[in-house]
C-alpha atoms as a PDB file:
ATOM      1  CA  UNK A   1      22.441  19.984  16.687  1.00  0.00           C
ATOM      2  CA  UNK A   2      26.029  20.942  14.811  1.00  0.00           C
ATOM      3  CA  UNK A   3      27.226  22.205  11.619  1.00  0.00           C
ATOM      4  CA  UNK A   4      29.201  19.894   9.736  1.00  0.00           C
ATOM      5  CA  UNK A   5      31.693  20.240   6.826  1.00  0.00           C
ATOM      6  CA  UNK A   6      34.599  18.559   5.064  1.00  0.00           C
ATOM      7  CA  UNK A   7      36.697  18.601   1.932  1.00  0.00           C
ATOM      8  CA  UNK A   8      38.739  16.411  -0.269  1.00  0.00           C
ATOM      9  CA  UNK A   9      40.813  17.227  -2.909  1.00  0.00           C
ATOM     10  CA  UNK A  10      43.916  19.218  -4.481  1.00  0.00           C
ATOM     11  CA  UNK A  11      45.618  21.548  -1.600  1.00  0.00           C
ATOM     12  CA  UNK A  12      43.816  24.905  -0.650  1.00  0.00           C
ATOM     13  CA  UNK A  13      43.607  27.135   2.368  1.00  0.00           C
ATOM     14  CA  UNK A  14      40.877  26.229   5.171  1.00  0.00           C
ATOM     15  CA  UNK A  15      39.437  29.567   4.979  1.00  0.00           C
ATOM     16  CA  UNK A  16      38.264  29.197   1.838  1.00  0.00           C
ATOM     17  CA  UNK A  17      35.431  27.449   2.625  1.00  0.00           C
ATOM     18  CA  UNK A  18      35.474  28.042   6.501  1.00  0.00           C
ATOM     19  CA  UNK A  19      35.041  31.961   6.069  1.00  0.00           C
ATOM     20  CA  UNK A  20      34.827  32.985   2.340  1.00  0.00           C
ATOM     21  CA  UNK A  21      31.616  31.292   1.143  1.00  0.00           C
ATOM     22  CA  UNK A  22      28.271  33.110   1.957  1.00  0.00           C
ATOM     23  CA  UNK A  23      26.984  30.755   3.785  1.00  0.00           C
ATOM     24  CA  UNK A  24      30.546  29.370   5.234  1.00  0.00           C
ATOM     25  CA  UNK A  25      30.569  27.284   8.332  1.00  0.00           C
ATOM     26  CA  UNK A  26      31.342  30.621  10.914  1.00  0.00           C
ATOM     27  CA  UNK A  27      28.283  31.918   9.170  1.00  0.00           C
ATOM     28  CA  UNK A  28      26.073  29.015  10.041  1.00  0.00           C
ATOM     29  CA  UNK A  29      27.066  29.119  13.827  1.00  0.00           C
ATOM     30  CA  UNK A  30      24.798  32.224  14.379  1.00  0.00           C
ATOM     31  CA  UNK A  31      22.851  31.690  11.200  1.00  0.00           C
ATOM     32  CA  UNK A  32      21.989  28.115  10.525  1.00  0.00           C
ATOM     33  CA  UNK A  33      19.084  28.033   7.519  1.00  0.00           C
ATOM     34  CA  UNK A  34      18.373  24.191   7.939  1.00  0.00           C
ATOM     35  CA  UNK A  35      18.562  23.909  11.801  1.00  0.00           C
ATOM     36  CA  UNK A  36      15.846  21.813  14.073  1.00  0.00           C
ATOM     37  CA  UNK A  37      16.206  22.237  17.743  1.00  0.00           C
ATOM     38  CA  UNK A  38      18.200  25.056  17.779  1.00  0.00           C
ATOM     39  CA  UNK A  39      18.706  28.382  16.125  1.00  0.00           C
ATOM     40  CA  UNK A  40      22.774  28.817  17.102  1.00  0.00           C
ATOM     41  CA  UNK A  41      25.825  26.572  17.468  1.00  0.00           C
ATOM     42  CA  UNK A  42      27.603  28.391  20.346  1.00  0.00           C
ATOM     43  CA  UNK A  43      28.855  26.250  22.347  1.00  0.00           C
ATOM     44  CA  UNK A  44      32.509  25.516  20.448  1.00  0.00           C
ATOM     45  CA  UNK A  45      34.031  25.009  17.084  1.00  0.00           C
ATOM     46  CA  UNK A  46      36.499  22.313  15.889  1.00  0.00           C
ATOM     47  CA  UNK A  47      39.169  21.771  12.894  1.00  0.00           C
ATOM     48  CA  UNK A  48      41.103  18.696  11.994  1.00  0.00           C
ATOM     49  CA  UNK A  49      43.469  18.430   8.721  1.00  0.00           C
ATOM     50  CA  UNK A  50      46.256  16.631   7.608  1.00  0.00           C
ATOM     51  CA  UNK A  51      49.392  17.316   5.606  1.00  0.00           C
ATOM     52  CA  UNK A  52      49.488  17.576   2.095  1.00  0.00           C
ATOM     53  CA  UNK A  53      53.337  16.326   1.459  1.00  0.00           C
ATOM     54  CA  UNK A  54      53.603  13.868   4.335  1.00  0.00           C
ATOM     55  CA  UNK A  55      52.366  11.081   6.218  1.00  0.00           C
ATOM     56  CA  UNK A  56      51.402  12.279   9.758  1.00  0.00           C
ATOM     57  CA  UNK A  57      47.915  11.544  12.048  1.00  0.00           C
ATOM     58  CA  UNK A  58      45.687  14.972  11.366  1.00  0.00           C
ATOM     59  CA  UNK A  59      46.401  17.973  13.737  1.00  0.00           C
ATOM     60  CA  UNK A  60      43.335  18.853  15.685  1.00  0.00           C
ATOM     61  CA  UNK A  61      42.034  22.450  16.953  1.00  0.00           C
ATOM     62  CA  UNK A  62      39.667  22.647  19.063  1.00  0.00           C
ATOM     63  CA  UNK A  63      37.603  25.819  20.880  1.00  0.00           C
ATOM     64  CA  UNK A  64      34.686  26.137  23.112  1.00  0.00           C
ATOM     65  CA  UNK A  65      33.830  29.688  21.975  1.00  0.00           C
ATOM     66  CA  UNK A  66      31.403  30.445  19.687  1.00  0.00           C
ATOM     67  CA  UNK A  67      33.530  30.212  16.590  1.00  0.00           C
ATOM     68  CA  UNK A  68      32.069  33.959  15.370  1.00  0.00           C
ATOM     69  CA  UNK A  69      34.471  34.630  18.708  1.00  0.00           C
ATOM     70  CA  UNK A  70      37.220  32.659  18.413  1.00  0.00           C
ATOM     71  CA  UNK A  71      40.255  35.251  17.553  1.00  0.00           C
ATOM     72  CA  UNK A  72      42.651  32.290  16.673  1.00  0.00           C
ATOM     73  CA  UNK A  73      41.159  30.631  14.023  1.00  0.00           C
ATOM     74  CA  UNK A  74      40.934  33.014  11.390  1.00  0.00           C
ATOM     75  CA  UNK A  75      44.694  33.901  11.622  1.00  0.00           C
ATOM     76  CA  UNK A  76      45.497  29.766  11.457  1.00  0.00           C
ATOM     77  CA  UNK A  77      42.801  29.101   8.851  1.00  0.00           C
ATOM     78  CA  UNK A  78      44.879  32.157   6.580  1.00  0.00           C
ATOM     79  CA  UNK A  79      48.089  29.666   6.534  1.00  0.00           C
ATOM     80  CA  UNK A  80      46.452  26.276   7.270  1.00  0.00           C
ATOM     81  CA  UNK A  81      47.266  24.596   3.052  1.00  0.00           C
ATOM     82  CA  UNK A  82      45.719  21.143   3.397  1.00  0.00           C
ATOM     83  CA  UNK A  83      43.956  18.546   1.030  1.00  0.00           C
ATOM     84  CA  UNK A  84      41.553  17.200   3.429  1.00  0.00           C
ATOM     85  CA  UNK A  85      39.808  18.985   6.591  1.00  0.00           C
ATOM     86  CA  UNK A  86      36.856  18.383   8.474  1.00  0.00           C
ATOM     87  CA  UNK A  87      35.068  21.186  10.329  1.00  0.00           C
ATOM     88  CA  UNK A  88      32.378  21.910  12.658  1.00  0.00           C
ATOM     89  CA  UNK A  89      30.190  24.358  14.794  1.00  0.00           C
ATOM     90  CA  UNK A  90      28.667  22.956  18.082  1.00  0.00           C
ATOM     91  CA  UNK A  91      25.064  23.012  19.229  1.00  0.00           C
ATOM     92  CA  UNK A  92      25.386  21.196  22.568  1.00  0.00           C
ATOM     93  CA  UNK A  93      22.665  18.623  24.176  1.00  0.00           C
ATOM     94  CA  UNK A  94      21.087  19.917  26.889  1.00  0.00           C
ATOM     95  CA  UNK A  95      23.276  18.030  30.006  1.00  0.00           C
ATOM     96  CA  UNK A  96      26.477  17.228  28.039  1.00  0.00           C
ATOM     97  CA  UNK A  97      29.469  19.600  29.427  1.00  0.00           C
ATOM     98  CA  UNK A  98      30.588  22.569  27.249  1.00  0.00           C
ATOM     99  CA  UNK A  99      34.615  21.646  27.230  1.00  0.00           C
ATOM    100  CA  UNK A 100      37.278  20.705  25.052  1.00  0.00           C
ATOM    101  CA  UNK A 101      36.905  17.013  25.842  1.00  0.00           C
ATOM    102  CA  UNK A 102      33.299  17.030  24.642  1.00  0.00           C
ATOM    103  CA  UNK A 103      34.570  19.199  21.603  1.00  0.00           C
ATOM    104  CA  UNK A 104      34.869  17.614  17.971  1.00  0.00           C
ATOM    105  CA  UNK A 105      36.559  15.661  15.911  1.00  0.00           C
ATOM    106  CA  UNK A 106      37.403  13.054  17.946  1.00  0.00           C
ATOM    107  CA  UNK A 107      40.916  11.830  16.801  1.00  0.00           C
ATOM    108  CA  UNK A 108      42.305   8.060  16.703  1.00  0.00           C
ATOM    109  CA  UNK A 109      45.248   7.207  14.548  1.00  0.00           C
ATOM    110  CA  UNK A 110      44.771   8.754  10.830  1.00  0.00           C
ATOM    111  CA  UNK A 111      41.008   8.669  11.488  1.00  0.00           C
ATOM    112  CA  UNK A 112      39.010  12.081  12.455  1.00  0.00           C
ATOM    113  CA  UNK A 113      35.430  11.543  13.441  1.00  0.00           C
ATOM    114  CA  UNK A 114      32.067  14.423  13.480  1.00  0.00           C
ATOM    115  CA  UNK A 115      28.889  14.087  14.458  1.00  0.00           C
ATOM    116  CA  UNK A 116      25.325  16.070  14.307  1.00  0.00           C
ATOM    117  CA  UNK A 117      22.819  14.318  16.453  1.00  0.00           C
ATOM    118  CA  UNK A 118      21.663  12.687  19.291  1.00  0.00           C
ATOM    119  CA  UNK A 119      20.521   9.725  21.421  1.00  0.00           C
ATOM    120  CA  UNK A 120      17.870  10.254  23.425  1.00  0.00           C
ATOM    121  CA  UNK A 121      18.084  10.121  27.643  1.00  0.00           C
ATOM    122  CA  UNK A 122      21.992   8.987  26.638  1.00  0.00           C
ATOM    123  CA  UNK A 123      23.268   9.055  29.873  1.00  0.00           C
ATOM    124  CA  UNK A 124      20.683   7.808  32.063  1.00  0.00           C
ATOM    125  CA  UNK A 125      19.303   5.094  29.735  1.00  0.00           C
ATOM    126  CA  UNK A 126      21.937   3.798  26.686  1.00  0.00           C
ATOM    127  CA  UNK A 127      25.313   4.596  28.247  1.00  0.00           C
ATOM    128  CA  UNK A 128      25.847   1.320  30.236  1.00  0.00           C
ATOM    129  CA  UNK A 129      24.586  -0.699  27.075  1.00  0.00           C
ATOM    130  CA  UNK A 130      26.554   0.983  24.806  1.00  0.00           C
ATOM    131  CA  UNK A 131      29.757   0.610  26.790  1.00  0.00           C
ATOM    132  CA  UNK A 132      29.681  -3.006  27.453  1.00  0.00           C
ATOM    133  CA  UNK A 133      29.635  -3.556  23.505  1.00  0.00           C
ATOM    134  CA  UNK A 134      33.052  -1.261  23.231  1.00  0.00           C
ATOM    135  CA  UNK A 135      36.643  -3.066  23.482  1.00  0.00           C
ATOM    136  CA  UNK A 136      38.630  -2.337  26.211  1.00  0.00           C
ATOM    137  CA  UNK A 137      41.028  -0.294  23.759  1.00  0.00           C
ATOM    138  CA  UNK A 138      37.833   1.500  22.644  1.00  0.00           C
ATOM    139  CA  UNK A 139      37.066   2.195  26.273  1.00  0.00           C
ATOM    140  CA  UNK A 140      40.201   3.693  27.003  1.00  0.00           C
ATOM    141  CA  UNK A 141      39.900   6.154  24.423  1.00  0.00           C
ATOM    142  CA  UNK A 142      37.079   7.651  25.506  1.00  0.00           C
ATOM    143  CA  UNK A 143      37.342  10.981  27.102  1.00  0.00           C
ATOM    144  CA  UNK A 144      34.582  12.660  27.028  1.00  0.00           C
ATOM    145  CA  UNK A 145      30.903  12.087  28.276  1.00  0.00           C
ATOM    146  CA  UNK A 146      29.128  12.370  24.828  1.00  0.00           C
ATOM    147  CA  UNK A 147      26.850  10.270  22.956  1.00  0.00           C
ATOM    148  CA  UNK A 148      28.959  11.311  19.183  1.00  0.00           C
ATOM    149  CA  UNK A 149      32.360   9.791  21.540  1.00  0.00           C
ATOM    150  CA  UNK A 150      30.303   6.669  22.236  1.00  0.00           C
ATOM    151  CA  UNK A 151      29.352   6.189  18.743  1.00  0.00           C
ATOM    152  CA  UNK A 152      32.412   6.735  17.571  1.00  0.00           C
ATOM    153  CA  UNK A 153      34.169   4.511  20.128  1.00  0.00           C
ATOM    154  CA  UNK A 154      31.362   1.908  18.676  1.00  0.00           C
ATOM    155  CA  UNK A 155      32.384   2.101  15.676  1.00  0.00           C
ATOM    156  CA  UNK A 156      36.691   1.739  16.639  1.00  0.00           C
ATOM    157  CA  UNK A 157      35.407  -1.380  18.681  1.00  0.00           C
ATOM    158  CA  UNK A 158      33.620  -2.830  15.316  1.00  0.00           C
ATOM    159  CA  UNK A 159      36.962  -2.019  13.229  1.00  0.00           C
ATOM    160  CA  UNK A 160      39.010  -3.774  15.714  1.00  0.00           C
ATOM    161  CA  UNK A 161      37.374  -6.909  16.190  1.00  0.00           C
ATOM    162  CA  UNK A 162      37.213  -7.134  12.130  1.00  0.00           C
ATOM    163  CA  UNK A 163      39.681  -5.215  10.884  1.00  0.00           C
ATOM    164  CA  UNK A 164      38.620  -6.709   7.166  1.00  0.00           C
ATOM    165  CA  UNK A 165      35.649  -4.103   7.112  1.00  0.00           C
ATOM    166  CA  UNK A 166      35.568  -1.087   5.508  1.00  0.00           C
ATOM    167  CA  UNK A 167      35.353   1.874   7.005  1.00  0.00           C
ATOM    168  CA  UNK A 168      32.211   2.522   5.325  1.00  0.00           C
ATOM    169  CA  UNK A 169      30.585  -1.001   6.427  1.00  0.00           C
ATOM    170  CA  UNK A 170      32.098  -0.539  10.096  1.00  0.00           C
ATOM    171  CA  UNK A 171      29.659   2.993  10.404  1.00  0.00           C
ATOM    172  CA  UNK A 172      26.857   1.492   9.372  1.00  0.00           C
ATOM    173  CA  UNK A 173      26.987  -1.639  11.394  1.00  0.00           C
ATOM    174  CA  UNK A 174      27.410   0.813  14.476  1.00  0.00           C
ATOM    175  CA  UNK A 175      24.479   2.889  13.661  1.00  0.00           C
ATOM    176  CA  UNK A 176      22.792   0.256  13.287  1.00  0.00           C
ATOM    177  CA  UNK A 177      23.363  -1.217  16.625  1.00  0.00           C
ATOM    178  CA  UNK A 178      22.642   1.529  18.624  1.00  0.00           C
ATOM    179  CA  UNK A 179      19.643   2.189  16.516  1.00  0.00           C
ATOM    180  CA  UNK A 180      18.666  -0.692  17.958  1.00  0.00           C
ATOM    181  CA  UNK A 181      19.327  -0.255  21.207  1.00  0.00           C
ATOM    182  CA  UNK A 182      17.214   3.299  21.144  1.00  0.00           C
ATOM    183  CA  UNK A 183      14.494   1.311  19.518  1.00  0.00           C
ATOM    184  CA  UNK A 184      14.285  -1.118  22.145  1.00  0.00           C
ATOM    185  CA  UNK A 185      13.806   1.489  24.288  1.00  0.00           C
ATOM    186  CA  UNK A 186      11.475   4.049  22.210  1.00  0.00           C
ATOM    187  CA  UNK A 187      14.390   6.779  22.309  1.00  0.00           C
ATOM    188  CA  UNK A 188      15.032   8.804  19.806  1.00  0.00           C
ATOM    189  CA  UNK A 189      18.179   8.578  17.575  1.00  0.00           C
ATOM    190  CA  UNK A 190      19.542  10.896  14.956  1.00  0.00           C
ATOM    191  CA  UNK A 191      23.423  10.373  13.080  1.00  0.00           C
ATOM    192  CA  UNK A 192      24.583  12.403  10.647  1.00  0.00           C
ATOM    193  CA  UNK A 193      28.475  11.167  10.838  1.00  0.00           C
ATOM    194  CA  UNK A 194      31.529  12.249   8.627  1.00  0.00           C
ATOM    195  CA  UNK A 195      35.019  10.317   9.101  1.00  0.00           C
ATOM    196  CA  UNK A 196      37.835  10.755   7.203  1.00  0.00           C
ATOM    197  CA  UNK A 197      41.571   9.065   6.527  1.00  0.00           C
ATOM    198  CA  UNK A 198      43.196  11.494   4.798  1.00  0.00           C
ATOM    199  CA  UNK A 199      42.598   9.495   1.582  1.00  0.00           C
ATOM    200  CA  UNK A 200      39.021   8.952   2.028  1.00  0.00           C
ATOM    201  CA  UNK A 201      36.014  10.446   3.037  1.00  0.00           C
ATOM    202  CA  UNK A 202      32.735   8.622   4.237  1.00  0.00           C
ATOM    203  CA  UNK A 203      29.489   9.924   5.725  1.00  0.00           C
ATOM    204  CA  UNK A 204      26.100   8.669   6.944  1.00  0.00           C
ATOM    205  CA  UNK A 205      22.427  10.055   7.367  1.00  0.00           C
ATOM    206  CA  UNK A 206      20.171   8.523   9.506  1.00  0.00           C
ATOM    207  CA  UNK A 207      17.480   9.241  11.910  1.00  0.00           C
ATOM    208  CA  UNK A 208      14.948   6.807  13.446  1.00  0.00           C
ATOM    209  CA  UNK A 209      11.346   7.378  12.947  1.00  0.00           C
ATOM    210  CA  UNK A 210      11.922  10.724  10.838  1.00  0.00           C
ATOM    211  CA  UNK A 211      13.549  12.826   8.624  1.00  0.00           C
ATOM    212  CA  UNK A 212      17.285  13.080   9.051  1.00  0.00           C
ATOM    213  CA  UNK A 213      18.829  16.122   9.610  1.00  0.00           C
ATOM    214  CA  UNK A 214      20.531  17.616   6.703  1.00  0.00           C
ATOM    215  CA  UNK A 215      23.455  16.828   5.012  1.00  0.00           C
ATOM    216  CA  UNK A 216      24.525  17.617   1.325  1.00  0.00           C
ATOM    217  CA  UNK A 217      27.263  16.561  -1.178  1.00  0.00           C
ATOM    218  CA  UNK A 218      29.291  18.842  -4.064  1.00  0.00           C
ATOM    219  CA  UNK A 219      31.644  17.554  -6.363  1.00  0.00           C
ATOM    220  CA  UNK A 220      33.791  19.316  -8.486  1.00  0.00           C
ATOM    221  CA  UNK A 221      32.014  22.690  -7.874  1.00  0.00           C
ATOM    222  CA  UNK A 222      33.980  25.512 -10.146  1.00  0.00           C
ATOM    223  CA  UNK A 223      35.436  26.806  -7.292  1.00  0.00           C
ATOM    224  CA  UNK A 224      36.675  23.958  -5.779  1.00  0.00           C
ATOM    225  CA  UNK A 225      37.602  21.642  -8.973  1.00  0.00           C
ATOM    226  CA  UNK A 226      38.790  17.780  -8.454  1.00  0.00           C
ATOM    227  CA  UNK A 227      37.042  18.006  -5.216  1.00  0.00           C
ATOM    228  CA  UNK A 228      34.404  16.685  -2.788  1.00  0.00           C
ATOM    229  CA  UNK A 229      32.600  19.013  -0.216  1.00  0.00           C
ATOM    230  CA  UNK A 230      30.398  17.950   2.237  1.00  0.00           C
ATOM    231  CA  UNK A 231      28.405  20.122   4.519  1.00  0.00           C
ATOM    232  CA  UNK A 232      25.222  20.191   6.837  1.00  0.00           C
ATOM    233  CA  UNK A 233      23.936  23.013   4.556  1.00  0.00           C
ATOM    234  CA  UNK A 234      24.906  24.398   0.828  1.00  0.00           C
ATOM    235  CA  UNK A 235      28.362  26.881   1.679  1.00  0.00           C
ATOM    236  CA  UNK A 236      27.075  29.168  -1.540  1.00  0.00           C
ATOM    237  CA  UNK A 237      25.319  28.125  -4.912  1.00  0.00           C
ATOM    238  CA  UNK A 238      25.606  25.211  -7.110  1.00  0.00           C
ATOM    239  CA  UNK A 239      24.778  21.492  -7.469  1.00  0.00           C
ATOM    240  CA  UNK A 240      24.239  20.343  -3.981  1.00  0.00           C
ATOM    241  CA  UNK A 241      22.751  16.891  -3.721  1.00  0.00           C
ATOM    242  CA  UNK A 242      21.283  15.885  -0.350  1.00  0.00           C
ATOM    243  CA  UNK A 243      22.901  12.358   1.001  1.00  0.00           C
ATOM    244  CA  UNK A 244      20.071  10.153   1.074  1.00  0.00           C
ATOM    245  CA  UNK A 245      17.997   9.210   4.353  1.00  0.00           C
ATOM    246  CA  UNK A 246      19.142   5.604   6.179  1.00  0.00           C
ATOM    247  CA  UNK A 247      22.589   5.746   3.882  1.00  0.00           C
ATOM    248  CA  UNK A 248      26.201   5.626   4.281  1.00  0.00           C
ATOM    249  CA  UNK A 249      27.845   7.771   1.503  1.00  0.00           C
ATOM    250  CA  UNK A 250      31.872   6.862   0.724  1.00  0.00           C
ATOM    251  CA  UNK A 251      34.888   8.446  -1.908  1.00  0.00           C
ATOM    252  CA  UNK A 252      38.682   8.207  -1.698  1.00  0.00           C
ATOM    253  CA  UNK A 253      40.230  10.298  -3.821  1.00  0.00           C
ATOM    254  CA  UNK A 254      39.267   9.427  -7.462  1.00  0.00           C
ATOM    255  CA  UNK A 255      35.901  11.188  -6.298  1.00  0.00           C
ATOM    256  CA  UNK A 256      33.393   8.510  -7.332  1.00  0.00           C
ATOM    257  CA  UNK A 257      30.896   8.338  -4.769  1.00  0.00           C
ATOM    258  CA  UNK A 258      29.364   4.950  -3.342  1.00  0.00           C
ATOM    259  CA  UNK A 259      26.524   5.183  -1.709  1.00  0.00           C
ATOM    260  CA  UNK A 260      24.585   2.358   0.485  1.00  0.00           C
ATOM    261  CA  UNK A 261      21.671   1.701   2.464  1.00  0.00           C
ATOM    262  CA  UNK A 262      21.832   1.299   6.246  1.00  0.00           C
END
């Protein structure tokens, strides 16, 4: 299991809500409240953000060290002025390689992609199904041995063979399909996804055959005015509203929320 988090709105400095809060993201890698699974995310941290003034893909950072270790990212979170940012901590899945190409987000044009789950037996029992759905494009991109990549990569291959859905439609038609590829199976299958453009923000919560793992919503917190947070677990007090289970949750940046079954 991860840590997620991400914010839209006007321009602030990362480490407001990456160290400041009480209960910032660095806190929850060695004290997660909500975790199942697990009780730390050790096994990397990752940033991706993109300039407030012009029109360039996201810059990426990306660290296999715990992130209560990681003696870079304080100093760049300090100067690091953005509008949007996703964040998270890493938990890794028993078998799947501690390294920077299994390390989050996972970058493709504008788009930056997160993800706290799992497939079940990925490797051994979904992998080859799953790939034979992706384009060859999609293929391609793929570095890493992951199942969040794979979904991900899904989800690219859905966009470019119908390039008139949103991106809100296109991550719930690949959860959907690999839900029912675990299913067919009996595997279990857990996706709590954030993506964002830059412009836009969209998440999803969805677990088969149980409870979801945790992910919350803020808007326009005191703090943090004209904005949207979301975050696997509340960063410090106030009106946190958990996504709903089976859901895909979307909001560009007049901040009103859609939110649709899966």
């Amino acid at each position: 299991m991860c840590r997620l988090l991400a914010y839209l709105g006007p321009p602030i400095v990362a480490h407001q809500l990456l160290y400041k809060p009480e209960h910032s993201l660095i806190v929850q890698s060695y004290q997660p409240r909500e975790m199942r699974d697990a009780l730390l995310n050790a096994d990397g941290v990752g940033l991706g953000w993109y300039h407030p003034q012009h029109d360039e893909p996201p810059g990426v950072y990306k660290n296999t060290s715990p992130a209560w270790n990681d003696i870079n990212l304080p100093h760049l979170s300090r100067y690091l002025e953005t509008h949007c940012f996703v964040a998270y901590v890493r938990s890794a899945t028993p078998g799947l390689a501690v390294d920077l190409g299994n390390c989050q987000p996972f970058a493709r044009d504008r788009l930056l992609f997160l993800h706290n789950g799992y497939i079940e037996d990925f490797r051994h029992r979904l992998r080859r199904s799953l790939r034979q759905n992706l384009t060859p494009e999609a293929d391609r991109w793929v570095q890493g041995s992951t199942d969040s990549e794979y979904l991900c990569a899904l989800m690219l291959s859905l966009w470019e063979r119908s390039p008139e859905l949103s991106l809100a439609h296109a991550l719930a038609e690949a959860v959907r399909q690999v839900a029912m590829l675990a299913a067919a199976q009996s595997l279990e299958f857990t996706a709590n996804v954030i993506l964002s453009t830059g412009q836009q923000l969209v998440a999803c919560r969805y677990a088969i055959d149980h409870e979801p793992l945790s992910l919350y919503w803020l808007r326009n917190a005191p703090e943090f005015p004209d904005s949207l947070i979301l975050a696997s677990e509340p960063l410090f007090p106030g009106d946190w509203q958990s996504v709903p289970a089976a859901s895909v949750l979307s909001a560009g940046q007049d901040f009103n929320l859609c939110i649709d079954p899966i």
